[in-house]
PDB file of N, CA and C in Angstrom:
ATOM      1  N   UNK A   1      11.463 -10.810  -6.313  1.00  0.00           N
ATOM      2  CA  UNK A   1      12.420 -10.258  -5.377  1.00  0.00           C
ATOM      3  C   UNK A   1      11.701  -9.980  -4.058  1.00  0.00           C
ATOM      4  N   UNK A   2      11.891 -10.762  -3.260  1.00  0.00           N
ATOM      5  CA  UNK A   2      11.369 -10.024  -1.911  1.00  0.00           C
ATOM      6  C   UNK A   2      12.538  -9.263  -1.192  1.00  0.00           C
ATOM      7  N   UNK A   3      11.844  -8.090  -0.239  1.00  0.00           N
ATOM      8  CA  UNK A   3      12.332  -7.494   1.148  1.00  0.00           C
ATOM      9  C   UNK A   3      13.366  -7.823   1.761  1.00  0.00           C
ATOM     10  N   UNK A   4      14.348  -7.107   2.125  1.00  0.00           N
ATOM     11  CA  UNK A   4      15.113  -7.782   2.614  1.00  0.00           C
ATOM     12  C   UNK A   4      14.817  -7.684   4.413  1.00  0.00           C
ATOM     13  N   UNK A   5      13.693  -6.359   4.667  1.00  0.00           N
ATOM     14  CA  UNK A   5      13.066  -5.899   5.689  1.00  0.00           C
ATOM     15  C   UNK A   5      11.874  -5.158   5.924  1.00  0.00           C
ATOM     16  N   UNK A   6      10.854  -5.700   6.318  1.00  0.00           N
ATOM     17  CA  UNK A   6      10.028  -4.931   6.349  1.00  0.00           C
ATOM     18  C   UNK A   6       9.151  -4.300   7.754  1.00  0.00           C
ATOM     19  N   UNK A   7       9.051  -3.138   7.721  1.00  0.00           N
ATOM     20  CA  UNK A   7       8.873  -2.443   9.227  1.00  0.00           C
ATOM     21  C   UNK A   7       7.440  -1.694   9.122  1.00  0.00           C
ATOM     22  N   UNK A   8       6.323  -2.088  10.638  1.00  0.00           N
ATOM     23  CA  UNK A   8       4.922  -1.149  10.182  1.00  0.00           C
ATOM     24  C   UNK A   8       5.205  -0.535  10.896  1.00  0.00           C
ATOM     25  N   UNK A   9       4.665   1.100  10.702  1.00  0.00           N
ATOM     26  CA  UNK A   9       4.445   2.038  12.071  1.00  0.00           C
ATOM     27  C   UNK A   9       3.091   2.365  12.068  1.00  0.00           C
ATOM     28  N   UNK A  10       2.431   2.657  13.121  1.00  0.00           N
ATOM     29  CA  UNK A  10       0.909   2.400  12.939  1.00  0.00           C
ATOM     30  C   UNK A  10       0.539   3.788  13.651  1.00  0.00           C
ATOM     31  N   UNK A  11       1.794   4.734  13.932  1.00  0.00           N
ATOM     32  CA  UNK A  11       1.670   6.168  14.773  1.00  0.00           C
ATOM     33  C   UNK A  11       1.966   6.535  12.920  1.00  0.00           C
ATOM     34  N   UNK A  12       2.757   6.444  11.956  1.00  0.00           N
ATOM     35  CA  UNK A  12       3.125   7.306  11.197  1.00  0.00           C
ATOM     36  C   UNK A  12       2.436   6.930  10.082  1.00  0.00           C
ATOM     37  N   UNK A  13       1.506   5.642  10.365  1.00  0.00           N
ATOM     38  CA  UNK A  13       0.058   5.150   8.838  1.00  0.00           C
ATOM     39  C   UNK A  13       1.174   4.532   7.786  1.00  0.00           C
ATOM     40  N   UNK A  14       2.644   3.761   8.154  1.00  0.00           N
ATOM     41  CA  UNK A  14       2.932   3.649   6.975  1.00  0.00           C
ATOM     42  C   UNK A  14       4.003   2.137   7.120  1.00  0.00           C
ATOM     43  N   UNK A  15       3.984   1.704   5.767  1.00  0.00           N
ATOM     44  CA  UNK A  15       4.799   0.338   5.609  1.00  0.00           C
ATOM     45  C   UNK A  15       6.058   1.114   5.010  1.00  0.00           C
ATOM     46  N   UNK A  16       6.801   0.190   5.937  1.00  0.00           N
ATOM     47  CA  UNK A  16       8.512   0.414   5.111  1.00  0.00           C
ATOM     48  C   UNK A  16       9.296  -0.790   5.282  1.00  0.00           C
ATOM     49  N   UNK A  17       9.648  -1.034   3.664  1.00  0.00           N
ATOM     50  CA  UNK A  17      10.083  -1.983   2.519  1.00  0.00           C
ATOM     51  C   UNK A  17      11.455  -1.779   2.377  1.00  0.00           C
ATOM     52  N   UNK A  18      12.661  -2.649   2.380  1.00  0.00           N
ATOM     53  CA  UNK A  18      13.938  -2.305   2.350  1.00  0.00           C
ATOM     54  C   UNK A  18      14.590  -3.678   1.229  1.00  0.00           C
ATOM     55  N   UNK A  19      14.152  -3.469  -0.053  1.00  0.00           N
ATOM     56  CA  UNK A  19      14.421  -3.933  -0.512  1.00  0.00           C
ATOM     57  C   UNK A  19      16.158  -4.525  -1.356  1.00  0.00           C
ATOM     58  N   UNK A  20      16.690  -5.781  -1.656  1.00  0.00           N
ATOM     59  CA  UNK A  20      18.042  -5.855  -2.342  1.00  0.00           C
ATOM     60  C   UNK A  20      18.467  -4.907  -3.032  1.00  0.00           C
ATOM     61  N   UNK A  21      18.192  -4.038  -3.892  1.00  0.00           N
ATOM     62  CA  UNK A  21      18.993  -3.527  -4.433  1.00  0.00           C
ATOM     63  C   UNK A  21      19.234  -1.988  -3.771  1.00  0.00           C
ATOM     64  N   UNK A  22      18.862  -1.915  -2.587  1.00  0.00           N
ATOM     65  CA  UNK A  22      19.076  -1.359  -1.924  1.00  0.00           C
ATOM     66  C   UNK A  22      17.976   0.410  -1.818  1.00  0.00           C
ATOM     67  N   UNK A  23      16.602   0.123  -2.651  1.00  0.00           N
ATOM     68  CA  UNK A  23      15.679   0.830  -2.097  1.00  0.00           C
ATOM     69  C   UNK A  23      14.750   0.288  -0.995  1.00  0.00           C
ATOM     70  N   UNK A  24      15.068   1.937  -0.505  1.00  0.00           N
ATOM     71  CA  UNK A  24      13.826   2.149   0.563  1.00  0.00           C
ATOM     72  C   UNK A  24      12.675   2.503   0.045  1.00  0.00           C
ATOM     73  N   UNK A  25      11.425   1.770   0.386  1.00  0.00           N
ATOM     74  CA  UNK A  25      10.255   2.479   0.108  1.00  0.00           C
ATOM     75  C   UNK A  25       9.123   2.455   1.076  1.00  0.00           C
ATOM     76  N   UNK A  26       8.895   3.631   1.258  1.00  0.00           N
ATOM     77  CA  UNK A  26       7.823   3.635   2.478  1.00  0.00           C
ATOM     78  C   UNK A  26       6.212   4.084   1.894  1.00  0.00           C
ATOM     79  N   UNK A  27       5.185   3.147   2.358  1.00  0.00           N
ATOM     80  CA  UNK A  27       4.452   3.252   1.189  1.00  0.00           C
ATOM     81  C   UNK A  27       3.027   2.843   3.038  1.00  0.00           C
ATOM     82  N   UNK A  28       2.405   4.535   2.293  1.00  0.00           N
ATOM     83  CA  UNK A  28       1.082   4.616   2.824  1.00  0.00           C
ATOM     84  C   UNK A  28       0.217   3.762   3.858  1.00  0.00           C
ATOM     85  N   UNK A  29      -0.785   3.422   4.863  1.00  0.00           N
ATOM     86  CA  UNK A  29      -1.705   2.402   5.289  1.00  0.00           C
ATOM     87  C   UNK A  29      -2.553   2.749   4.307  1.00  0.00           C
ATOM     88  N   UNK A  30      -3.307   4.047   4.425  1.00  0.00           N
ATOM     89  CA  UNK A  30      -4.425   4.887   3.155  1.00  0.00           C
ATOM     90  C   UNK A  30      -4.550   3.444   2.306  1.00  0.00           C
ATOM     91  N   UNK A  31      -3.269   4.249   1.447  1.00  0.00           N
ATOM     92  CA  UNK A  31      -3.025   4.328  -0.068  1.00  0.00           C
ATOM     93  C   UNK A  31      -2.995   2.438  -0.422  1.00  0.00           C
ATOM     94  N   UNK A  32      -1.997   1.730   0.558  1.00  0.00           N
ATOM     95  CA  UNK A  32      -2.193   0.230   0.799  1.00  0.00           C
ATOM     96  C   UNK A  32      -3.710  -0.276   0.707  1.00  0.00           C
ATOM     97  N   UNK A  33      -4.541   0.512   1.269  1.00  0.00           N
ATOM     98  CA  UNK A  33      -5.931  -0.315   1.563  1.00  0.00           C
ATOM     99  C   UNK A  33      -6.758   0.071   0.504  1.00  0.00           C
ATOM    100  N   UNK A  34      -6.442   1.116  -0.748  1.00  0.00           N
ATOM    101  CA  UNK A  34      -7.283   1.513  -1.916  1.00  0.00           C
ATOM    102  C   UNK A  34      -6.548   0.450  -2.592  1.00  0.00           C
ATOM    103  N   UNK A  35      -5.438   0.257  -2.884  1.00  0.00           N
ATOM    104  CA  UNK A  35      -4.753  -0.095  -3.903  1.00  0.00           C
ATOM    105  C   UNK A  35      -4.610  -1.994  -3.557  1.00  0.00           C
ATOM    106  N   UNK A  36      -5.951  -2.523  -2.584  1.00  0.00           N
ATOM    107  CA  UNK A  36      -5.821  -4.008  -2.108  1.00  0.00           C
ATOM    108  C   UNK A  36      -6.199  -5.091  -3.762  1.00  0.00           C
ATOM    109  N   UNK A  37      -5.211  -5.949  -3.273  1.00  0.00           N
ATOM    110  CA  UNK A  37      -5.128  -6.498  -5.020  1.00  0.00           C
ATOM    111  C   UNK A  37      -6.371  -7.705  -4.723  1.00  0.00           C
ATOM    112  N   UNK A  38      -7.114  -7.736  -3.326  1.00  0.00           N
ATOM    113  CA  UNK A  38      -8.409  -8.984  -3.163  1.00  0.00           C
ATOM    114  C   UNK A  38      -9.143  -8.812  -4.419  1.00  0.00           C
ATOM    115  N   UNK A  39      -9.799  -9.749  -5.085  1.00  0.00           N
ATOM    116  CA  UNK A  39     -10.840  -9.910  -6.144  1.00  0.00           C
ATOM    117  C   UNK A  39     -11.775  -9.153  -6.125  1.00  0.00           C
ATOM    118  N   UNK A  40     -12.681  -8.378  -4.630  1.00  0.00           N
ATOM    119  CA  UNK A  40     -13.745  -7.615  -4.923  1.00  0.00           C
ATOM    120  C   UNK A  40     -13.503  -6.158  -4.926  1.00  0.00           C
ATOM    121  N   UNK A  41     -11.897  -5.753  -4.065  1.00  0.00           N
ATOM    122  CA  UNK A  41     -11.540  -4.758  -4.631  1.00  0.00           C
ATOM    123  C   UNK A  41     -11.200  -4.481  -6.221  1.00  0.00           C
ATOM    124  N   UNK A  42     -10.377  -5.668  -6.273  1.00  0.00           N
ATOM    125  CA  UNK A  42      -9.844  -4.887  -8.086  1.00  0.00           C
ATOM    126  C   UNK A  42     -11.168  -4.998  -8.829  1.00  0.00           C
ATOM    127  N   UNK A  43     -12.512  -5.784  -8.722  1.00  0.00           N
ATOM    128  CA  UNK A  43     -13.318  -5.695  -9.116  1.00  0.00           C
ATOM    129  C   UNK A  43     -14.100  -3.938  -8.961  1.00  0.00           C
ATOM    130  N   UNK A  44     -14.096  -3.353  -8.140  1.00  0.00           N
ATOM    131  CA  UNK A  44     -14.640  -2.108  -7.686  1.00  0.00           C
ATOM    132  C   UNK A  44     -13.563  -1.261  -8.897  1.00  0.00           C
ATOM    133  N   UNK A  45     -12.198  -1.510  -8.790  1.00  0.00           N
ATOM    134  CA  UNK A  45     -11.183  -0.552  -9.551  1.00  0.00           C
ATOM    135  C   UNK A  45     -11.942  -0.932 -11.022  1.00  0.00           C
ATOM    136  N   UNK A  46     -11.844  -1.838 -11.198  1.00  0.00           N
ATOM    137  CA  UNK A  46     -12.021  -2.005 -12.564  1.00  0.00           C
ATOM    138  C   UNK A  46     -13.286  -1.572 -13.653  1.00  0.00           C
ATOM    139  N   UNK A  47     -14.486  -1.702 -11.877  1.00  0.00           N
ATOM    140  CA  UNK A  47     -15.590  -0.589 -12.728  1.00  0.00           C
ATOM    141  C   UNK A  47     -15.456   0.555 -12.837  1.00  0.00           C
ATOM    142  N   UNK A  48     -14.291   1.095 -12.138  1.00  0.00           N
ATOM    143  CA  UNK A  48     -13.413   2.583 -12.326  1.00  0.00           C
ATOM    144  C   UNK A  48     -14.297   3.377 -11.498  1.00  0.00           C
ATOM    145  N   UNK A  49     -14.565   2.462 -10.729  1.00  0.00           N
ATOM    146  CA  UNK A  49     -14.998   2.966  -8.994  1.00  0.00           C
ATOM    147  C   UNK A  49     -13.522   3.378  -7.913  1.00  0.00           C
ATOM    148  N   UNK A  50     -13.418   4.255  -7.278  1.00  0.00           N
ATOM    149  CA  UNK A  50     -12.570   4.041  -6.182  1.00  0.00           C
ATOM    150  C   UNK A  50     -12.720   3.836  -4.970  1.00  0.00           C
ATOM    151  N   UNK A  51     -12.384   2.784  -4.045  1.00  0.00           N
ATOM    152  CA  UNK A  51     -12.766   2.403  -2.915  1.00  0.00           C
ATOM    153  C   UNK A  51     -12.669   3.809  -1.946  1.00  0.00           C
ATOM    154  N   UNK A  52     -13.545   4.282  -0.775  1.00  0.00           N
ATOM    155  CA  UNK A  52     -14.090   4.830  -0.284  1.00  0.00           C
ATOM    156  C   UNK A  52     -12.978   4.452   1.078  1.00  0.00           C
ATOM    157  N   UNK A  53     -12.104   4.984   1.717  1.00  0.00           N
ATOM    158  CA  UNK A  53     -10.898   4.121   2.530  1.00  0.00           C
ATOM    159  C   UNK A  53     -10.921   5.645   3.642  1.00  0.00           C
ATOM    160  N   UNK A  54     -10.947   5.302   5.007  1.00  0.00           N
ATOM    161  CA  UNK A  54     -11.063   6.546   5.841  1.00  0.00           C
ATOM    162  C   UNK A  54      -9.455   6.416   6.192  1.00  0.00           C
ATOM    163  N   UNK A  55      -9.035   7.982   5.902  1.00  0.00           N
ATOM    164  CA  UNK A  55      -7.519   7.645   5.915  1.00  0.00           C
ATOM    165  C   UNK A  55      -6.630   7.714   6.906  1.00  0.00           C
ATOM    166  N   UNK A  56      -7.428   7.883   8.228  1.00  0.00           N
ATOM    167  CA  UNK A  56      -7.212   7.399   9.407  1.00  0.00           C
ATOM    168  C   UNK A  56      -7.058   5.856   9.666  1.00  0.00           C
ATOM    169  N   UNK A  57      -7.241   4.806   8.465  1.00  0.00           N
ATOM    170  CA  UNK A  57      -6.869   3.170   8.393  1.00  0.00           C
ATOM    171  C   UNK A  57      -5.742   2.532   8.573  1.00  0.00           C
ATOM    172  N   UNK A  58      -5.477   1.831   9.441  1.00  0.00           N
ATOM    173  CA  UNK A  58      -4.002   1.458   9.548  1.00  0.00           C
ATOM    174  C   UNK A  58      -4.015   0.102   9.470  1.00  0.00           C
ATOM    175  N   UNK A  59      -2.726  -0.580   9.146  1.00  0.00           N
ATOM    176  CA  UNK A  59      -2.464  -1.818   8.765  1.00  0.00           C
ATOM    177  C   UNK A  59      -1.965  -1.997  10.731  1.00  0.00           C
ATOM    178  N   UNK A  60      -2.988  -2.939  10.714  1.00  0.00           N
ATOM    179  CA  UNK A  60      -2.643  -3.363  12.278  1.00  0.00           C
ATOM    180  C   UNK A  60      -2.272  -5.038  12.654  1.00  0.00           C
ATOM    181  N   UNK A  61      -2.223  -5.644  11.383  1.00  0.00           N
ATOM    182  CA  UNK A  61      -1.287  -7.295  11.424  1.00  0.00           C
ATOM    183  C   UNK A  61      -0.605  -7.454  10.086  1.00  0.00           C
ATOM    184  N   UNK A  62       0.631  -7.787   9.840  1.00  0.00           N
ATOM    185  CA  UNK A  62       0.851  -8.407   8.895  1.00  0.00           C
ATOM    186  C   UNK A  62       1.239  -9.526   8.789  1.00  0.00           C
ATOM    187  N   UNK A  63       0.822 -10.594   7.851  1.00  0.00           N
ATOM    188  CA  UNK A  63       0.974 -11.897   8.023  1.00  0.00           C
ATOM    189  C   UNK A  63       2.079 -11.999   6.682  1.00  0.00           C
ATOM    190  N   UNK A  64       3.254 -12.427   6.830  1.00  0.00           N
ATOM    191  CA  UNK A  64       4.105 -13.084   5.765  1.00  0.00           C
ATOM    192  C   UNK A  64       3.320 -14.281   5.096  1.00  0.00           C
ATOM    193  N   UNK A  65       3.526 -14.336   3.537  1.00  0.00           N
ATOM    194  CA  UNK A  65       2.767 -15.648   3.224  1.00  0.00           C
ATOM    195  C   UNK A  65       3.842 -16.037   1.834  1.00  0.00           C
ATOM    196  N   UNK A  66       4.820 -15.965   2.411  1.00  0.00           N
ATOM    197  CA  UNK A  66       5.849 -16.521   0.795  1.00  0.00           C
ATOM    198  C   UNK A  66       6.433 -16.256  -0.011  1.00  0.00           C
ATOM    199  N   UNK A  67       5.599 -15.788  -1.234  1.00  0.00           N
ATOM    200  CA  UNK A  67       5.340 -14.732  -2.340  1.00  0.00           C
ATOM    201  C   UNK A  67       4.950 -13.333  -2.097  1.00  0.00           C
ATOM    202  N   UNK A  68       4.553 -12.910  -0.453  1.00  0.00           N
ATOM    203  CA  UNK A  68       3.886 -12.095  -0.647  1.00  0.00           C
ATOM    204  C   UNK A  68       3.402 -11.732   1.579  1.00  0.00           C
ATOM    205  N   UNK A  69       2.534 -10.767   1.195  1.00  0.00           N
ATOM    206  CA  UNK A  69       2.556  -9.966   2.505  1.00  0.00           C
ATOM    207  C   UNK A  69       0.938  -9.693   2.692  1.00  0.00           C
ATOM    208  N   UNK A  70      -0.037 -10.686   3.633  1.00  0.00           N
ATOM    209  CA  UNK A  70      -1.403 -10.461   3.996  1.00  0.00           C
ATOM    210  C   UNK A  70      -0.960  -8.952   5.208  1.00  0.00           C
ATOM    211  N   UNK A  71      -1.999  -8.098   4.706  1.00  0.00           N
ATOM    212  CA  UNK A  71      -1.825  -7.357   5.337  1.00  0.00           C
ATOM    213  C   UNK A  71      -3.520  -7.371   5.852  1.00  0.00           C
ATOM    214  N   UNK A  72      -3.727  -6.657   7.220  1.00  0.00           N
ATOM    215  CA  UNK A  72      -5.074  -6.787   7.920  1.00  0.00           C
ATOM    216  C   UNK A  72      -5.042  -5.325   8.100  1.00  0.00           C
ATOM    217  N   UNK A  73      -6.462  -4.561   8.180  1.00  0.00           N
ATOM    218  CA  UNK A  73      -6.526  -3.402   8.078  1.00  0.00           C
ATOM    219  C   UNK A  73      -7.523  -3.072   9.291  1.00  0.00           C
ATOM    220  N   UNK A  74      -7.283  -1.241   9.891  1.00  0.00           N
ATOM    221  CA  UNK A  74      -7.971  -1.644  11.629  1.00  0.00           C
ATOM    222  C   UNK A  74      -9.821  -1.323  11.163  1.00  0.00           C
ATOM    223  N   UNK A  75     -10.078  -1.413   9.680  1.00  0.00           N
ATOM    224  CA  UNK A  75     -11.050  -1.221   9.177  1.00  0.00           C
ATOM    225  C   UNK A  75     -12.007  -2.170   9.016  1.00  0.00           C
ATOM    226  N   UNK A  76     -11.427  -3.839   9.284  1.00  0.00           N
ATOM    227  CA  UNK A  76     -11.588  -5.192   9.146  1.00  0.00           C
ATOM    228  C   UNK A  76     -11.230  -6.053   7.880  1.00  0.00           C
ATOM    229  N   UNK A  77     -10.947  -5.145   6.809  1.00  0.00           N
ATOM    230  CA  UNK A  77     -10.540  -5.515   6.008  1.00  0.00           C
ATOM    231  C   UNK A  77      -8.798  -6.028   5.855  1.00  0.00           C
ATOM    232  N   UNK A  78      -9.250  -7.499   5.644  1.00  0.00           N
ATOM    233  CA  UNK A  78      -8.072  -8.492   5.435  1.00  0.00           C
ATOM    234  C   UNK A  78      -8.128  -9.992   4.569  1.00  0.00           C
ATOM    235  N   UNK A  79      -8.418  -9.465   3.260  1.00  0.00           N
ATOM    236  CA  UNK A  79      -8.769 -10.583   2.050  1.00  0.00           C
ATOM    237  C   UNK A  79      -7.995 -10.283   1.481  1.00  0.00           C
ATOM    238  N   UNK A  80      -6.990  -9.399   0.975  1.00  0.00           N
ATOM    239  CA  UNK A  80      -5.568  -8.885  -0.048  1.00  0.00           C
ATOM    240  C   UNK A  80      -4.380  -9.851   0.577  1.00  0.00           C
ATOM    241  N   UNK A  81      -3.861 -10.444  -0.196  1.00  0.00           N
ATOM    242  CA  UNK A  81      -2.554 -10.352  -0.179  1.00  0.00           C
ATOM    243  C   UNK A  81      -1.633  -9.711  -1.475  1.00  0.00           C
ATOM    244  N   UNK A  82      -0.586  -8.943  -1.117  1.00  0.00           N
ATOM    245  CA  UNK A  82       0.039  -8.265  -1.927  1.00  0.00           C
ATOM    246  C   UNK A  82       1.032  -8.877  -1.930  1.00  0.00           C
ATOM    247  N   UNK A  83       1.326  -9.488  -3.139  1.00  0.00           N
ATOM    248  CA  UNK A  83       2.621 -10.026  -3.678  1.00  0.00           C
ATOM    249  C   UNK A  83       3.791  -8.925  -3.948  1.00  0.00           C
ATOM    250  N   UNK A  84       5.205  -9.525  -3.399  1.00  0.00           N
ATOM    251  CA  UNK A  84       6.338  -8.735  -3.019  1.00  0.00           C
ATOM    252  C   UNK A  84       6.347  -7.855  -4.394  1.00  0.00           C
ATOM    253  N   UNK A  85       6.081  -8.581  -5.687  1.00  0.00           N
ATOM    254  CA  UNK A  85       6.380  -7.693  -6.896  1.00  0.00           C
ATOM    255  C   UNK A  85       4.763  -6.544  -6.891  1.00  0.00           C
ATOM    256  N   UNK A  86       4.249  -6.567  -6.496  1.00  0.00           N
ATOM    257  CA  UNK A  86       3.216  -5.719  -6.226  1.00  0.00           C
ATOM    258  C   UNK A  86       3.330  -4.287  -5.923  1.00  0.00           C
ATOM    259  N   UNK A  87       3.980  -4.905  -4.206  1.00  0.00           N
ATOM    260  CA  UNK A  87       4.386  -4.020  -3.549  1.00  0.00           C
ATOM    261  C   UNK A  87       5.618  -3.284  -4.034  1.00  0.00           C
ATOM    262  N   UNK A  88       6.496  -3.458  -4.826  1.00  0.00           N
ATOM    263  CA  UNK A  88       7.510  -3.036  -5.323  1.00  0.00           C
ATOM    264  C   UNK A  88       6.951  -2.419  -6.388  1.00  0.00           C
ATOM    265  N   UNK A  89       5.795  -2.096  -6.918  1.00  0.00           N
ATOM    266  CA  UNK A  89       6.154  -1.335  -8.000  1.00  0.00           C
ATOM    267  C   UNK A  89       4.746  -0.333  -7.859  1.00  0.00           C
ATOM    268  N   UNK A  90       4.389  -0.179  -6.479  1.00  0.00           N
ATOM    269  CA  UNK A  90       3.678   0.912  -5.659  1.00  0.00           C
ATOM    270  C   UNK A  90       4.331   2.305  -5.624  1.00  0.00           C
ATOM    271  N   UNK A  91       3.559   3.070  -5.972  1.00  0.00           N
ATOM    272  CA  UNK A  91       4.179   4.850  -6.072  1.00  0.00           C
ATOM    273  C   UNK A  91       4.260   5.349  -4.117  1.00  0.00           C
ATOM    274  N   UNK A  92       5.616   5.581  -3.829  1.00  0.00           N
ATOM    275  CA  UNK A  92       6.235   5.649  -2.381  1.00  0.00           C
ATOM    276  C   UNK A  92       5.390   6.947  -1.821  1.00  0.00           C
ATOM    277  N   UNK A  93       4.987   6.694  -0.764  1.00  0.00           N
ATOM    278  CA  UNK A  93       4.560   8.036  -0.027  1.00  0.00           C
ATOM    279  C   UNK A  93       5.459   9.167  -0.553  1.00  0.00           C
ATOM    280  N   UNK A  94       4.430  10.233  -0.758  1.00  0.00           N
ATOM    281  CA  UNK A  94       5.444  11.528  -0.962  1.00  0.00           C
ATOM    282  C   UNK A  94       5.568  11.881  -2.608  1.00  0.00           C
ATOM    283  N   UNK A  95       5.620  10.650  -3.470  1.00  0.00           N
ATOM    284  CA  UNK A  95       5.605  10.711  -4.830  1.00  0.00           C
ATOM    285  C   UNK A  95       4.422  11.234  -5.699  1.00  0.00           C
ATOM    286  N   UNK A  96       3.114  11.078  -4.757  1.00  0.00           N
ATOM    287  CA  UNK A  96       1.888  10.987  -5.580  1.00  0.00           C
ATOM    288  C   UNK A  96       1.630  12.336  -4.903  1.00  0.00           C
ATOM    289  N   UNK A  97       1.783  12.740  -3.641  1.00  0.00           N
ATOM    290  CA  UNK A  97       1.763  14.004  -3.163  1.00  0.00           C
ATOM    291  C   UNK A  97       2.656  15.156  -4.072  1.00  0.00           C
ATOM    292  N   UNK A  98       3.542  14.927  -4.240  1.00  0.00           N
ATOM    293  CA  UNK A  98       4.223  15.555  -5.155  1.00  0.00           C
ATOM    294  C   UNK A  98       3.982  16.155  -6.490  1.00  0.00           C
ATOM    295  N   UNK A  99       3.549  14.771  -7.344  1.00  0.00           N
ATOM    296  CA  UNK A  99       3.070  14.652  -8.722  1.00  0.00           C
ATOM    297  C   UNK A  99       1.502  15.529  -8.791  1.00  0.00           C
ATOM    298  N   UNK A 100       0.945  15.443  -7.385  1.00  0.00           N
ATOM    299  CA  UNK A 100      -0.145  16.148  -7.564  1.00  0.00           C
ATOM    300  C   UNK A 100      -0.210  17.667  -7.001  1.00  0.00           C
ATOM    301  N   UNK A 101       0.882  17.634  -6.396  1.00  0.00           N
ATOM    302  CA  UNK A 101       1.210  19.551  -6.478  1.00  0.00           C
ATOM    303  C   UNK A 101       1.542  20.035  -7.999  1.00  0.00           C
ATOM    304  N   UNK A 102       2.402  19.391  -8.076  1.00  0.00           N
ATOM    305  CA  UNK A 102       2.903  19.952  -9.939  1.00  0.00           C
ATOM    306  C   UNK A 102       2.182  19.847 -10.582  1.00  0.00           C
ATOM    307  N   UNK A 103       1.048  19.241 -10.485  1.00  0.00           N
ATOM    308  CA  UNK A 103      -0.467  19.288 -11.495  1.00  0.00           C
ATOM    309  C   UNK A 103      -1.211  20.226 -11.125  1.00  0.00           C
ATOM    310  N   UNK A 104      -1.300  20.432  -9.761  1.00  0.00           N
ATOM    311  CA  UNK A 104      -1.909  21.631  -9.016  1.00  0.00           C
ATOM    312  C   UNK A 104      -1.445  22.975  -9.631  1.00  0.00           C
ATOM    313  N   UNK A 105      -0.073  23.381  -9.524  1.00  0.00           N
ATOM    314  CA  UNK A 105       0.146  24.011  -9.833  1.00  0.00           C
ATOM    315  C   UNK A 105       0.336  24.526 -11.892  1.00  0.00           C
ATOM    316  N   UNK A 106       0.304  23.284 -12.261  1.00  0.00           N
ATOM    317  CA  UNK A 106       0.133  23.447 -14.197  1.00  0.00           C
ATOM    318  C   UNK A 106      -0.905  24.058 -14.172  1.00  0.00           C
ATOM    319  N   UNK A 107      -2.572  24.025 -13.376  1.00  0.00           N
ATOM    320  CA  UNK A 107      -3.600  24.652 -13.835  1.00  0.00           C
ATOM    321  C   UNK A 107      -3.793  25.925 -13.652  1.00  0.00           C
TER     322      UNK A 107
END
């Protein structure tokens, strides 16, 4: 399923996704550039390392590629492309902030 729209703001650090069935999801620069699906990142995830991302990083080109959305980062990093089903099943700004107050607050 791809986008039916997709919009960067590079004042507010964030991608927004307007997908068919009619969600919005507005989803991080940060959180985009930890979560890059390139081979030497998921390699870093997978040693259950987490990439090191200054969260002042913004997505400053995006290139459409088909299946999917090259995004370029103002960090230089631009080897990810994130496939539309990727990006769709990314936790939306605000969700993980959330989930981690209510954990904050369980302890």
């Amino acid at each position: 399923m791809n986008p039916l729209a997709v919009g960067n703001s590079r004042s507010k650090q964030q991608l927004r996704l307007n997908w068919p069935d009619g969600r919005e999801q507005v989803l991080d620069h940060a959180e985009l550039r930890r979560q890059c699906p390139c081979s030497q990142c998921r390699a870093f995830r997978l040693q259950g390392l987490t990439p090191m991302v200054d969260g002042r990083v913004r997505v400053i080109e995006l290139h459409p590629q088909g299946y999917g959305l090259q995004l370029v980062f103002s960090d230089g990093h631009e080897r990810g492309i994130y496939p539309w089903a990727y990006l769709a099943q990314l936790t939306p700004v605000g969700a993980s902030l959330l989930a981690m107050d209510v954990n904050d607050k369980a302890m």
